[in-house]
N, C-alpha and C. Protein backbone atom coordinates (compact mmCIF):
# COMPACT_ATOMS: atom_id res chain seq x y z
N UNK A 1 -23.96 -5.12 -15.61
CA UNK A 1 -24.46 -6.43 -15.27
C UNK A 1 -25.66 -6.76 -16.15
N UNK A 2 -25.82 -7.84 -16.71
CA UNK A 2 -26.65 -8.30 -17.42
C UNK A 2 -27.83 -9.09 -16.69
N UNK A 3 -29.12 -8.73 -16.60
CA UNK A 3 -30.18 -9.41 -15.75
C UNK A 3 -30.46 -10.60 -16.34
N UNK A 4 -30.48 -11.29 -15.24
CA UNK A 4 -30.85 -12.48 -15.93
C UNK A 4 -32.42 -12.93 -14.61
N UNK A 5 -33.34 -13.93 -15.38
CA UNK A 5 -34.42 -14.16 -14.86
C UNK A 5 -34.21 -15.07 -13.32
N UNK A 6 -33.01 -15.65 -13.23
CA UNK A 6 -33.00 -16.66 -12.33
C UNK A 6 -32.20 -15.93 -10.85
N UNK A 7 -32.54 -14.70 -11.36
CA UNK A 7 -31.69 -13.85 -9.92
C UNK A 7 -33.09 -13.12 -9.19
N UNK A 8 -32.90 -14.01 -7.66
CA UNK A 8 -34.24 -13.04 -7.27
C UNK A 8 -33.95 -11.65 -6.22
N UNK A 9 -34.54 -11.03 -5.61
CA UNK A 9 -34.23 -9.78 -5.09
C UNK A 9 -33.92 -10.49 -3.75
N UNK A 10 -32.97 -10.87 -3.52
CA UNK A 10 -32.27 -10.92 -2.26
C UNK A 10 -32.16 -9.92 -1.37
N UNK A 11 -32.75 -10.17 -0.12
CA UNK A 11 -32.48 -9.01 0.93
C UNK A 11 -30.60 -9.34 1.30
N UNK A 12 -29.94 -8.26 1.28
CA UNK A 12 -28.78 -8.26 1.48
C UNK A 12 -28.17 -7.77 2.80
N UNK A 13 -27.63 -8.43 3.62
CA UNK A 13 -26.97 -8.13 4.71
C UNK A 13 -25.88 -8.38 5.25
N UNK A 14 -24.68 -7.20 4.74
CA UNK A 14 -23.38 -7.58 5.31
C UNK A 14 -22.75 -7.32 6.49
N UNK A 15 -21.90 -8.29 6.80
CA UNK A 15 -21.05 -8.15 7.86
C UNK A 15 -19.44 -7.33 7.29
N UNK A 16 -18.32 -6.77 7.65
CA UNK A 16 -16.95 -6.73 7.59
C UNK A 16 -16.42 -6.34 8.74
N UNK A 17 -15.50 -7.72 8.17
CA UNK A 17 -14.10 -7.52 8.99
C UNK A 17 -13.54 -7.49 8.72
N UNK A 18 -12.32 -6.35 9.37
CA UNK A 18 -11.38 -6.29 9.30
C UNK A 18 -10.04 -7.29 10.25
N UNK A 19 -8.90 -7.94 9.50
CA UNK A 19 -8.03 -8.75 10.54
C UNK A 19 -6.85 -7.97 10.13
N UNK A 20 -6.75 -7.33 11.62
CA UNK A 20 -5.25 -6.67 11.56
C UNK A 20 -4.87 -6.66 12.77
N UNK A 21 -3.53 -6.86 13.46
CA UNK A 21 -2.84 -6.83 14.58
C UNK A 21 -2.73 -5.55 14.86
N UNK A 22 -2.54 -4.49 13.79
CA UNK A 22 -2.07 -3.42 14.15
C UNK A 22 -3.38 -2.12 13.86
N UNK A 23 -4.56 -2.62 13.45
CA UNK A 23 -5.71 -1.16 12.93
C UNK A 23 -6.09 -1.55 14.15
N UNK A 24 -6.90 -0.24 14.50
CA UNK A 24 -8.16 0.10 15.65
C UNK A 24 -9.54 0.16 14.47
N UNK A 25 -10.18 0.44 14.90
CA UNK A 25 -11.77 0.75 14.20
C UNK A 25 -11.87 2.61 13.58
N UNK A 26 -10.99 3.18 14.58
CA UNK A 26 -10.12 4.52 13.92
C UNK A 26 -9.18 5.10 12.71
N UNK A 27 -8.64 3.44 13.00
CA UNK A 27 -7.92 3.65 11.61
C UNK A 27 -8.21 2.44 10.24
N UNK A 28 -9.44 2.23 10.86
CA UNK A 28 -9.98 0.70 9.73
C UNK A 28 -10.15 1.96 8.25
N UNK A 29 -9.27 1.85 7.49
CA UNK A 29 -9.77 2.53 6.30
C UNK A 29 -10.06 1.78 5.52
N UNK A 30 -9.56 0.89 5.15
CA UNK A 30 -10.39 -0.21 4.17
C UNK A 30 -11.52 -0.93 4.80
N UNK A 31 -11.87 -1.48 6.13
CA UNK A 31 -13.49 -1.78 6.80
C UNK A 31 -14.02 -0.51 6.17
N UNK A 32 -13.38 0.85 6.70
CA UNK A 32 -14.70 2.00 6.43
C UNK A 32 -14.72 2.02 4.35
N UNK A 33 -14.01 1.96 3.87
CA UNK A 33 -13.74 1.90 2.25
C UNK A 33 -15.14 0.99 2.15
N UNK A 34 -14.90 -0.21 2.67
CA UNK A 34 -15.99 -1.16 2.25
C UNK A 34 -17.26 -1.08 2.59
N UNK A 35 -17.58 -0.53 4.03
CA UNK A 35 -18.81 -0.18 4.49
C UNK A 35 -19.75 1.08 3.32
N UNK A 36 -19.07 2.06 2.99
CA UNK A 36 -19.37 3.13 2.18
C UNK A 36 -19.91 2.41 0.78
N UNK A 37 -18.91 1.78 0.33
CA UNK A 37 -19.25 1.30 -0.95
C UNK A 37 -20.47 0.25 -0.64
N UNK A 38 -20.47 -0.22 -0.05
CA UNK A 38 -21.88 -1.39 0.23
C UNK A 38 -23.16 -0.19 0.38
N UNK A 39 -23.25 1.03 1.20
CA UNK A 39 -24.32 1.82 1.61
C UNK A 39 -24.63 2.65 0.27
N UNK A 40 -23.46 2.56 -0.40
CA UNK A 40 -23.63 3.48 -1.45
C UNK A 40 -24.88 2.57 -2.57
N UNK A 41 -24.48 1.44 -2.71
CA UNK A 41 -25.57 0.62 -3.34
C UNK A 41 -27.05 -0.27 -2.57
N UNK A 42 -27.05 0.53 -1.98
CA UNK A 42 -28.02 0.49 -0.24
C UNK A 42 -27.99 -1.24 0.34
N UNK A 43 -27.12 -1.48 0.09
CA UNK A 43 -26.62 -2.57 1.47
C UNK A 43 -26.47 -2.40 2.65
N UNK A 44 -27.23 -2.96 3.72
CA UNK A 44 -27.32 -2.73 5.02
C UNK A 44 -26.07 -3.02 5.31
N UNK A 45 -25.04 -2.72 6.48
CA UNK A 45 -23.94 -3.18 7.15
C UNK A 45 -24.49 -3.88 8.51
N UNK A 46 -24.90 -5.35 9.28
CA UNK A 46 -25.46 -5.16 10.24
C UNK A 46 -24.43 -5.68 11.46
N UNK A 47 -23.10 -5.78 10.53
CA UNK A 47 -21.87 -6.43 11.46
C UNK A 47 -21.03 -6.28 10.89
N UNK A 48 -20.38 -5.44 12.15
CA UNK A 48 -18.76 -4.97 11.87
C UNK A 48 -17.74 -4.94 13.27
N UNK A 49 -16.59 -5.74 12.82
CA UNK A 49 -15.51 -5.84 13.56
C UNK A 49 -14.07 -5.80 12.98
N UNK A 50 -13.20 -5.08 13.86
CA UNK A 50 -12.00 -5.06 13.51
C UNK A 50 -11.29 -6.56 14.59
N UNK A 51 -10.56 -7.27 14.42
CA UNK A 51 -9.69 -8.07 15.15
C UNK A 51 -8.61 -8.87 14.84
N UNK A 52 -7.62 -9.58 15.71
CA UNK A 52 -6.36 -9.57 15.28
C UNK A 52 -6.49 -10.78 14.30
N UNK A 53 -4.85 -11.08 13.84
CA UNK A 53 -4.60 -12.01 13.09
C UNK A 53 -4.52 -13.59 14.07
N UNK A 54 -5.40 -14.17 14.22
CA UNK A 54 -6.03 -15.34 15.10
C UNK A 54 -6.70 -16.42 14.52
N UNK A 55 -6.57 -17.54 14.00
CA UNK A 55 -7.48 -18.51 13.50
C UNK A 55 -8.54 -18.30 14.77
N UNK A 56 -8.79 -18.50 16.16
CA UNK A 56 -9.93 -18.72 16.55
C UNK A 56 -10.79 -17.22 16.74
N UNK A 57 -9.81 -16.49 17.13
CA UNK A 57 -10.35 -14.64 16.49
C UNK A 57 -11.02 -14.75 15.37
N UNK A 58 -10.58 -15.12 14.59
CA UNK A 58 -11.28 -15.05 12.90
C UNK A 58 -12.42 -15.71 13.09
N UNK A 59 -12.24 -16.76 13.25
CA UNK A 59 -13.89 -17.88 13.16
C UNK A 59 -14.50 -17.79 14.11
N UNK A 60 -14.28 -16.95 15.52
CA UNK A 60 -15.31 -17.11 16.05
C UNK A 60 -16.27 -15.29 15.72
N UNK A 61 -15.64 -14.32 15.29
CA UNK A 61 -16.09 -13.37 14.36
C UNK A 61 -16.79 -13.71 13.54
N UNK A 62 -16.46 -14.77 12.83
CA UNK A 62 -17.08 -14.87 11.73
C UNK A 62 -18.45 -16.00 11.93
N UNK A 63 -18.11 -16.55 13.34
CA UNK A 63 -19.66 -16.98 13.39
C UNK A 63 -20.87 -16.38 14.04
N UNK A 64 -20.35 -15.50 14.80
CA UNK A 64 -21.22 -13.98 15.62
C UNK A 64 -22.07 -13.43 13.88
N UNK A 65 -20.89 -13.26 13.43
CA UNK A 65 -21.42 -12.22 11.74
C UNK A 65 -22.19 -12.88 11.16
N UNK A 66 -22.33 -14.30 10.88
CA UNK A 66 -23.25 -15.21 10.28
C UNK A 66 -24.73 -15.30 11.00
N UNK A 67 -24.77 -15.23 12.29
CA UNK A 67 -25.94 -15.35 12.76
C UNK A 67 -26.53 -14.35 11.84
N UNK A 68 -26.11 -13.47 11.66
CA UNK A 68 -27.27 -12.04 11.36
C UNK A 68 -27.21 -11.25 9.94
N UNK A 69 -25.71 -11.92 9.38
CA UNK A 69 -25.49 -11.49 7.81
C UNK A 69 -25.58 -13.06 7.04
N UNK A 70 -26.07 -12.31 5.81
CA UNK A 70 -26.16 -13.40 4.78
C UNK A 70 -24.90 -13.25 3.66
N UNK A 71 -23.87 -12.06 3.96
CA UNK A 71 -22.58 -11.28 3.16
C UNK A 71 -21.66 -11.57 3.97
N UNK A 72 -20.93 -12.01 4.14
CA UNK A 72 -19.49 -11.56 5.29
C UNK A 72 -18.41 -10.93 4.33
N UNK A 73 -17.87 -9.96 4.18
CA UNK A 73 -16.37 -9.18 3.92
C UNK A 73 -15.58 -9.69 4.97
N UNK A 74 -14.75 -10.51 5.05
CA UNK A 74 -12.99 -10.20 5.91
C UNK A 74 -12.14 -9.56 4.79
N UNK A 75 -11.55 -8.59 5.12
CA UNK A 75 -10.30 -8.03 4.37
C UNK A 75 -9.36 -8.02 5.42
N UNK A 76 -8.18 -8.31 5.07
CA UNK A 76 -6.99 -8.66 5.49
C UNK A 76 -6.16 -9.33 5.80
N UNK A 77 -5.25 -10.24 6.14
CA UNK A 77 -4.88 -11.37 6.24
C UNK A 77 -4.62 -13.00 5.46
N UNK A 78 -4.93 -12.13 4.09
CA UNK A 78 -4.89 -13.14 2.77
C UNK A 78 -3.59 -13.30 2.74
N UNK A 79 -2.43 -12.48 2.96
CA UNK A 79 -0.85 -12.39 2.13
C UNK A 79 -0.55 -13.68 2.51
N UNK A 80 0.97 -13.73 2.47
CA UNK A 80 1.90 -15.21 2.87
C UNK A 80 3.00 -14.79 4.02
N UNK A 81 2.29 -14.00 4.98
CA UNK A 81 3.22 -13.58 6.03
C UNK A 81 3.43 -14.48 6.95
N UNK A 82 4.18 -15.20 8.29
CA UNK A 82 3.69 -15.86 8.78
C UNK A 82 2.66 -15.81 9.54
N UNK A 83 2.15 -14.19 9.93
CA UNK A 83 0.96 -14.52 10.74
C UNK A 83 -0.44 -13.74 9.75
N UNK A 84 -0.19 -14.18 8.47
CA UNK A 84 -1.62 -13.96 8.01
C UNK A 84 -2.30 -15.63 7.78
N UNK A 85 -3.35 -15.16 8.55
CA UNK A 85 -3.99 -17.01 8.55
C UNK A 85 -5.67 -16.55 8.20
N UNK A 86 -6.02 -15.17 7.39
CA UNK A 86 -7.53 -15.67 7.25
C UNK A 86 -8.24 -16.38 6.42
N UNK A 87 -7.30 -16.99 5.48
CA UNK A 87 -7.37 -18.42 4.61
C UNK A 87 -7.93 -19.67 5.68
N UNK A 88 -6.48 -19.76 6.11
CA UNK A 88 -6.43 -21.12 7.41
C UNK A 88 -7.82 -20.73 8.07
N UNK A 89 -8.19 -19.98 9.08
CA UNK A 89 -9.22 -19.89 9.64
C UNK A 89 -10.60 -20.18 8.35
N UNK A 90 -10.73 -19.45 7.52
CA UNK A 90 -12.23 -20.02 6.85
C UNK A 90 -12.28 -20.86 5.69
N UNK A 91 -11.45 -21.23 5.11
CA UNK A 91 -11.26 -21.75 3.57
C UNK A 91 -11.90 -23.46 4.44
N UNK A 92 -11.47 -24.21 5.50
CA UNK A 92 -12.14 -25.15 5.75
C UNK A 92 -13.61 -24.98 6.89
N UNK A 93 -13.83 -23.68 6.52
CA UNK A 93 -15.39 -24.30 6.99
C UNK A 93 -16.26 -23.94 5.94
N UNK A 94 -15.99 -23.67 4.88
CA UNK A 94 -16.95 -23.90 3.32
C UNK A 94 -17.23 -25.14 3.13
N UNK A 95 -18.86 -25.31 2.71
CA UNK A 95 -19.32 -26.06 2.23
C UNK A 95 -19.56 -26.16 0.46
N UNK A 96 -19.03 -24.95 0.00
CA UNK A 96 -18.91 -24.68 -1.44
C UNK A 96 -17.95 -23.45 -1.55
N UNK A 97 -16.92 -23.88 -2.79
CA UNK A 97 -16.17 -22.67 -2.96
C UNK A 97 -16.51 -22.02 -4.05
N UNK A 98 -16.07 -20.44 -4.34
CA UNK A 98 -16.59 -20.25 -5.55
C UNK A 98 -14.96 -19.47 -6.11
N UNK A 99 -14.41 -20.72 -6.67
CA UNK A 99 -13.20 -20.54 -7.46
C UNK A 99 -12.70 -19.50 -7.99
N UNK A 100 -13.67 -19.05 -8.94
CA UNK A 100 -13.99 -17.90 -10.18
C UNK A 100 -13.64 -16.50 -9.32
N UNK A 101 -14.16 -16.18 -8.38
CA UNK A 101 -14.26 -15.03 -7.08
C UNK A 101 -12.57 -14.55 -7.49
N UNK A 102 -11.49 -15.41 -6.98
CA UNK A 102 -10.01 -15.34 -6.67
C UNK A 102 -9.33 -14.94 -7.59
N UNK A 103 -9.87 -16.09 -9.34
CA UNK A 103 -9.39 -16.22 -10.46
C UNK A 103 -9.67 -14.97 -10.58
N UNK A 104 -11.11 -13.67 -10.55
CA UNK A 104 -11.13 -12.74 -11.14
C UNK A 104 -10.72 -11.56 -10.77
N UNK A 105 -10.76 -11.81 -9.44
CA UNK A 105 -9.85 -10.86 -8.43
C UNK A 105 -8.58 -10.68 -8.91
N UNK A 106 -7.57 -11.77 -8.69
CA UNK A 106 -6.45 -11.80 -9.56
C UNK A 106 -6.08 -11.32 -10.54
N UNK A 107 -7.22 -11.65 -11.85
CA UNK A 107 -6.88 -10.92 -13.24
C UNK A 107 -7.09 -9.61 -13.24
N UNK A 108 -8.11 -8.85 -12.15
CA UNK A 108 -7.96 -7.72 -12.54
C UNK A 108 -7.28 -6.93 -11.55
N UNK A 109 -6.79 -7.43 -10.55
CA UNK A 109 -5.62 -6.96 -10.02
C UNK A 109 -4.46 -6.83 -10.81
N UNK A 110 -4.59 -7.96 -11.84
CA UNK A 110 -2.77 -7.89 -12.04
C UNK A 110 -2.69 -6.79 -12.90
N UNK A 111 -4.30 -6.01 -13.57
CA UNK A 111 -3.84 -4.62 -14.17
C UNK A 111 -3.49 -3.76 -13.94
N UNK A 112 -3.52 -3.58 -12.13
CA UNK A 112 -2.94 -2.54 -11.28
C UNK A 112 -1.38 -3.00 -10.80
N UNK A 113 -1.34 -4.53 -10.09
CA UNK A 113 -0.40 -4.39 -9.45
C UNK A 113 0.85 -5.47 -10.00
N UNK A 114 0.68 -5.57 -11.49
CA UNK A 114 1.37 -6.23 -12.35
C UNK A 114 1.12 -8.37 -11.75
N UNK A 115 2.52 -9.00 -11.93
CA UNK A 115 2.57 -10.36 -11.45
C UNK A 115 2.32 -10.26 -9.91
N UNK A 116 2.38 -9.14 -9.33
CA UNK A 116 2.73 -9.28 -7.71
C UNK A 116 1.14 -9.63 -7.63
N UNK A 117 0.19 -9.89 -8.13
CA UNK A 117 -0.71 -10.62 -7.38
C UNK A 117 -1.11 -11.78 -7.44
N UNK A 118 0.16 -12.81 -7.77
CA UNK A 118 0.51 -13.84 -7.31
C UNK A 118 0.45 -14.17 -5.61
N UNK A 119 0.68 -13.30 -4.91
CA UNK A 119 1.27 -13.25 -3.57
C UNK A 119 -0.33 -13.33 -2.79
N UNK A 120 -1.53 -12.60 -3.39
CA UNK A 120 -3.07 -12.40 -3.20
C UNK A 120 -3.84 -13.99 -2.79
N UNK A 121 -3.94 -14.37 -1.72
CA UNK A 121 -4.62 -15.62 -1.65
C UNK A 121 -6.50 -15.17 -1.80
N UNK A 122 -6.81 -14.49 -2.24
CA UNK A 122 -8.11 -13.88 -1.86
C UNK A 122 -9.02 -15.36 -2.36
N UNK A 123 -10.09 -15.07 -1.76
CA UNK A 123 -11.36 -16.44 -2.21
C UNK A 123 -12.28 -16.14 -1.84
N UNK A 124 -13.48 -16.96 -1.98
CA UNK A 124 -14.67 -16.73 -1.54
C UNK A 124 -15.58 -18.32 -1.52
N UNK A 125 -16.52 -18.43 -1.00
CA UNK A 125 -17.28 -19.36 -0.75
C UNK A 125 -18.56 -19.46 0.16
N UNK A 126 -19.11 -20.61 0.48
CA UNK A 126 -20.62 -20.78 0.74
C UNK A 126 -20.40 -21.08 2.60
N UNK A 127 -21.07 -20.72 3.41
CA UNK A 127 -21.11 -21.30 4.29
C UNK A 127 -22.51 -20.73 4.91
N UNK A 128 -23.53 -22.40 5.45
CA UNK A 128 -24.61 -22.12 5.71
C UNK A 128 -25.50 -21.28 4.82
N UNK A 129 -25.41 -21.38 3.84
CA UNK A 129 -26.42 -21.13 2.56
C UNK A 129 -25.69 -19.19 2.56
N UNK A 130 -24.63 -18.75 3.04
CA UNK A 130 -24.50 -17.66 3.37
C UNK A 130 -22.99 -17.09 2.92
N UNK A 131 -23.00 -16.03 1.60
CA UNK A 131 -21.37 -15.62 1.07
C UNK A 131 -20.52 -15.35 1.92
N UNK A 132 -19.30 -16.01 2.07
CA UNK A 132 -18.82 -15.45 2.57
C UNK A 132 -16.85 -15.07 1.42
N UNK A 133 -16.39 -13.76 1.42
CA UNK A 133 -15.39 -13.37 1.00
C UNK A 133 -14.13 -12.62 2.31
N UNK A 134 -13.12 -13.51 1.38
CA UNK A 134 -11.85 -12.51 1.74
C UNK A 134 -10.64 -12.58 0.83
N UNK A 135 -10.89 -11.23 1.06
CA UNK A 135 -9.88 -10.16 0.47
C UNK A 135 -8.70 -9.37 1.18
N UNK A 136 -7.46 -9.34 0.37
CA UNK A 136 -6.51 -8.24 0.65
C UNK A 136 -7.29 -7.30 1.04
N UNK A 137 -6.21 -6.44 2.40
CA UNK A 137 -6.33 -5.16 3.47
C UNK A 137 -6.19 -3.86 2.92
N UNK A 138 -5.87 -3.93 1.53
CA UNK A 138 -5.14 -2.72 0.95
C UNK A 138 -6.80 -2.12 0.44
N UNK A 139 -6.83 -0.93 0.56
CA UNK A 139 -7.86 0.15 -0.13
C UNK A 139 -8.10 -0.23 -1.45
N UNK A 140 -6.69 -0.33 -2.25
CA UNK A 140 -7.19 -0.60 -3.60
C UNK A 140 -7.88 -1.85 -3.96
N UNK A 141 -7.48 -2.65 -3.09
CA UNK A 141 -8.05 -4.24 -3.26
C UNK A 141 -9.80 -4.00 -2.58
N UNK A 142 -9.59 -3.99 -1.78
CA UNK A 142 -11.12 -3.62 -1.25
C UNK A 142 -12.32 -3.15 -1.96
N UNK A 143 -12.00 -1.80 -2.50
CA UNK A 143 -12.63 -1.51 -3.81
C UNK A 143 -12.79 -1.99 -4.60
N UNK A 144 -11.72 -2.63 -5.09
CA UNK A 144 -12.18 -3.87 -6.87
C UNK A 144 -12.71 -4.56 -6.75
N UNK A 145 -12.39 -5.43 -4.90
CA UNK A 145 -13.19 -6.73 -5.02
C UNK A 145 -14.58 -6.43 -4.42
N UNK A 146 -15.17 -5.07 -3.65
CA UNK A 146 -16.56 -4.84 -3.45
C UNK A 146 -17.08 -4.50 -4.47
N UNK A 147 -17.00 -3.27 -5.39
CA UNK A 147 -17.69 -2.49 -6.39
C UNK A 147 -17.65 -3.10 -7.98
N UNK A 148 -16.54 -4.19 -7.94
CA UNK A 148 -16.39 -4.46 -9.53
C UNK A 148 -16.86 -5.90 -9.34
N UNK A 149 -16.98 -7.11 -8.24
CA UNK A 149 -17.03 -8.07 -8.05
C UNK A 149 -18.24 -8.72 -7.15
N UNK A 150 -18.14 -8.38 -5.86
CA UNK A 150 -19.08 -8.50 -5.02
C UNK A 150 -20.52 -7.86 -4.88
N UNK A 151 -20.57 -6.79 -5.35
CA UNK A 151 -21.90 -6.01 -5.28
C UNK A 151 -22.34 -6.35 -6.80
N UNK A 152 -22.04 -6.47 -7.82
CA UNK A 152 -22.76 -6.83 -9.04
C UNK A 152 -23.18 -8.28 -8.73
N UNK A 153 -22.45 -9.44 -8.20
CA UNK A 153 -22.65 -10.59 -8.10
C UNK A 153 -23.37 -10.99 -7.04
N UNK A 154 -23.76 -10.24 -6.03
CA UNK A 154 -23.82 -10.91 -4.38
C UNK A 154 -25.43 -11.55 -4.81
N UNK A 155 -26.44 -10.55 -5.17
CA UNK A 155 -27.37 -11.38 -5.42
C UNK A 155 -27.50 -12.37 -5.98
N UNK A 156 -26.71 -13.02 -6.96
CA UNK A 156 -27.05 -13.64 -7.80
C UNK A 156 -26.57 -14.83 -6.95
N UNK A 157 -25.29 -14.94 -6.52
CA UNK A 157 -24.33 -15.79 -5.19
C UNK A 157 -25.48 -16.36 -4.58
N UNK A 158 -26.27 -15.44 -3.80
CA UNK A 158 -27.04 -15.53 -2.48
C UNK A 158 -28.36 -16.26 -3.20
N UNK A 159 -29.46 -15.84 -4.34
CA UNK A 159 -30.03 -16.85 -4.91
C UNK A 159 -29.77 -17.73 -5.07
N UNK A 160 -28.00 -19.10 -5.71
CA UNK A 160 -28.07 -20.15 -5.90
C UNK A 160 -28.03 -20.56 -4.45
N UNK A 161 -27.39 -20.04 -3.61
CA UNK A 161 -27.02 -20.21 -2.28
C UNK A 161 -27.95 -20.93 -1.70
N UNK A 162 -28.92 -20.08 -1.51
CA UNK A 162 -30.22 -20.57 -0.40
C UNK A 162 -31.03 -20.69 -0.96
N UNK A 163 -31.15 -21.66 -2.19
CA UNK A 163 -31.65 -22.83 -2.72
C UNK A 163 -32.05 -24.08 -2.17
C-alpha cells in the first residue's frame, strides 16, 4: 500500500456477519477466517453474528452492528440462489456505493475461480458515514476480499467517509 497524506489513523471497528440458513457460530469458518485476519492486523471485532438468509434478519443485524462498528463484513448470501438476498437487504440502504470494491473483487477472483465469478454479486458501500461490505461465504473469498482488499483500504474508505 502506498501512503498517501490524506489518510488519517482511523480507529477501526468491525462487525461480521455471517448469513447462512445452515452454519451455527461452531461451524462459522469463514466469520472465524475473517475475525483472525482483522486481529491479525489489530482490528478490534466489536460485533459478531451468525443469522439466516432474511432481508429483515439481515438489516436488522446490520443495524445493531452499526451502532458500535464503523466496518461491517456480511459474508454470505451474495450468490443467485433463490434465497440469497444479502444484496436485496443492504445494497438499498447505501447512501454511497463504492463500485471499484466488486469490480476488484471480481478480477481477482477470476484468477482463482476462472469466469465463474460472474455468478459473485459482492459490493460494498457507505452507510451513515460507516463501510459497510459483502462478500461470498466461501473461505477463499473471505480472505481475498479481507487481507488483499478491505484491510489495506478500510482506512482510507473510513477517512473520505466521515468527512
Amino acid at each position: 500500500m502506498i501512503p498517501h497524506s490524506h489518510i488519517s489513523e482511523v480507529p477501526v471497528t468491525a462487525a461480521v456477519i455471517t448469513v447462512s440458513t445452515t452454519r451455527t457460530k461452531a461451524q462459522d469458518t469463514s466469520g472465524s477466517k475473517i475475525r483472525d485476519l482483522l486481529a491479525e492486523k489489530g482490528i478490534t471485532v466489536g460485533w459478531y453474528a451468525v443469522i439466516p438468509d432474511d432481508i429483515s434478519s439481515i438489516r436488522s443485524a446490520l443495524a445493531e452492528a452499526l451502532l458500535t462498528c464503523n466496518c461491517v463484513i456480511l459474508n454470505g448470501g451474495t450468490g443467485i440462489t433463490h434465497d440469497d438476498c444479502t444484496i436485496e437487504a443492504v445494497e438499498p440502504l447505501f447512501s454511497k456505493r463504492l463500485d471499484g470494491f466488486g469490480e476488484i473483487f471480481r478480477m481477482k477472483s477470476y484468477a482463482d475461480i476462472g469466469t465463474r465469478t460472474v455468478l459473485s454479486r459482492a459490493l460494498a458501500g457507505i452507510i451513515d458515514k460507516k463501510a459497510v461490505f459483502c462478500i461470498p461465504g466461501s473461505t477463499g473469498a473471505v480472505t481475498l476480499a479481507v487481507s488483499e482488499i478491505i484491510i489495506p483500504e478500510i482506512r482510507h474508505i473510513l477517512t473520505h467517509a466521515e468527512r
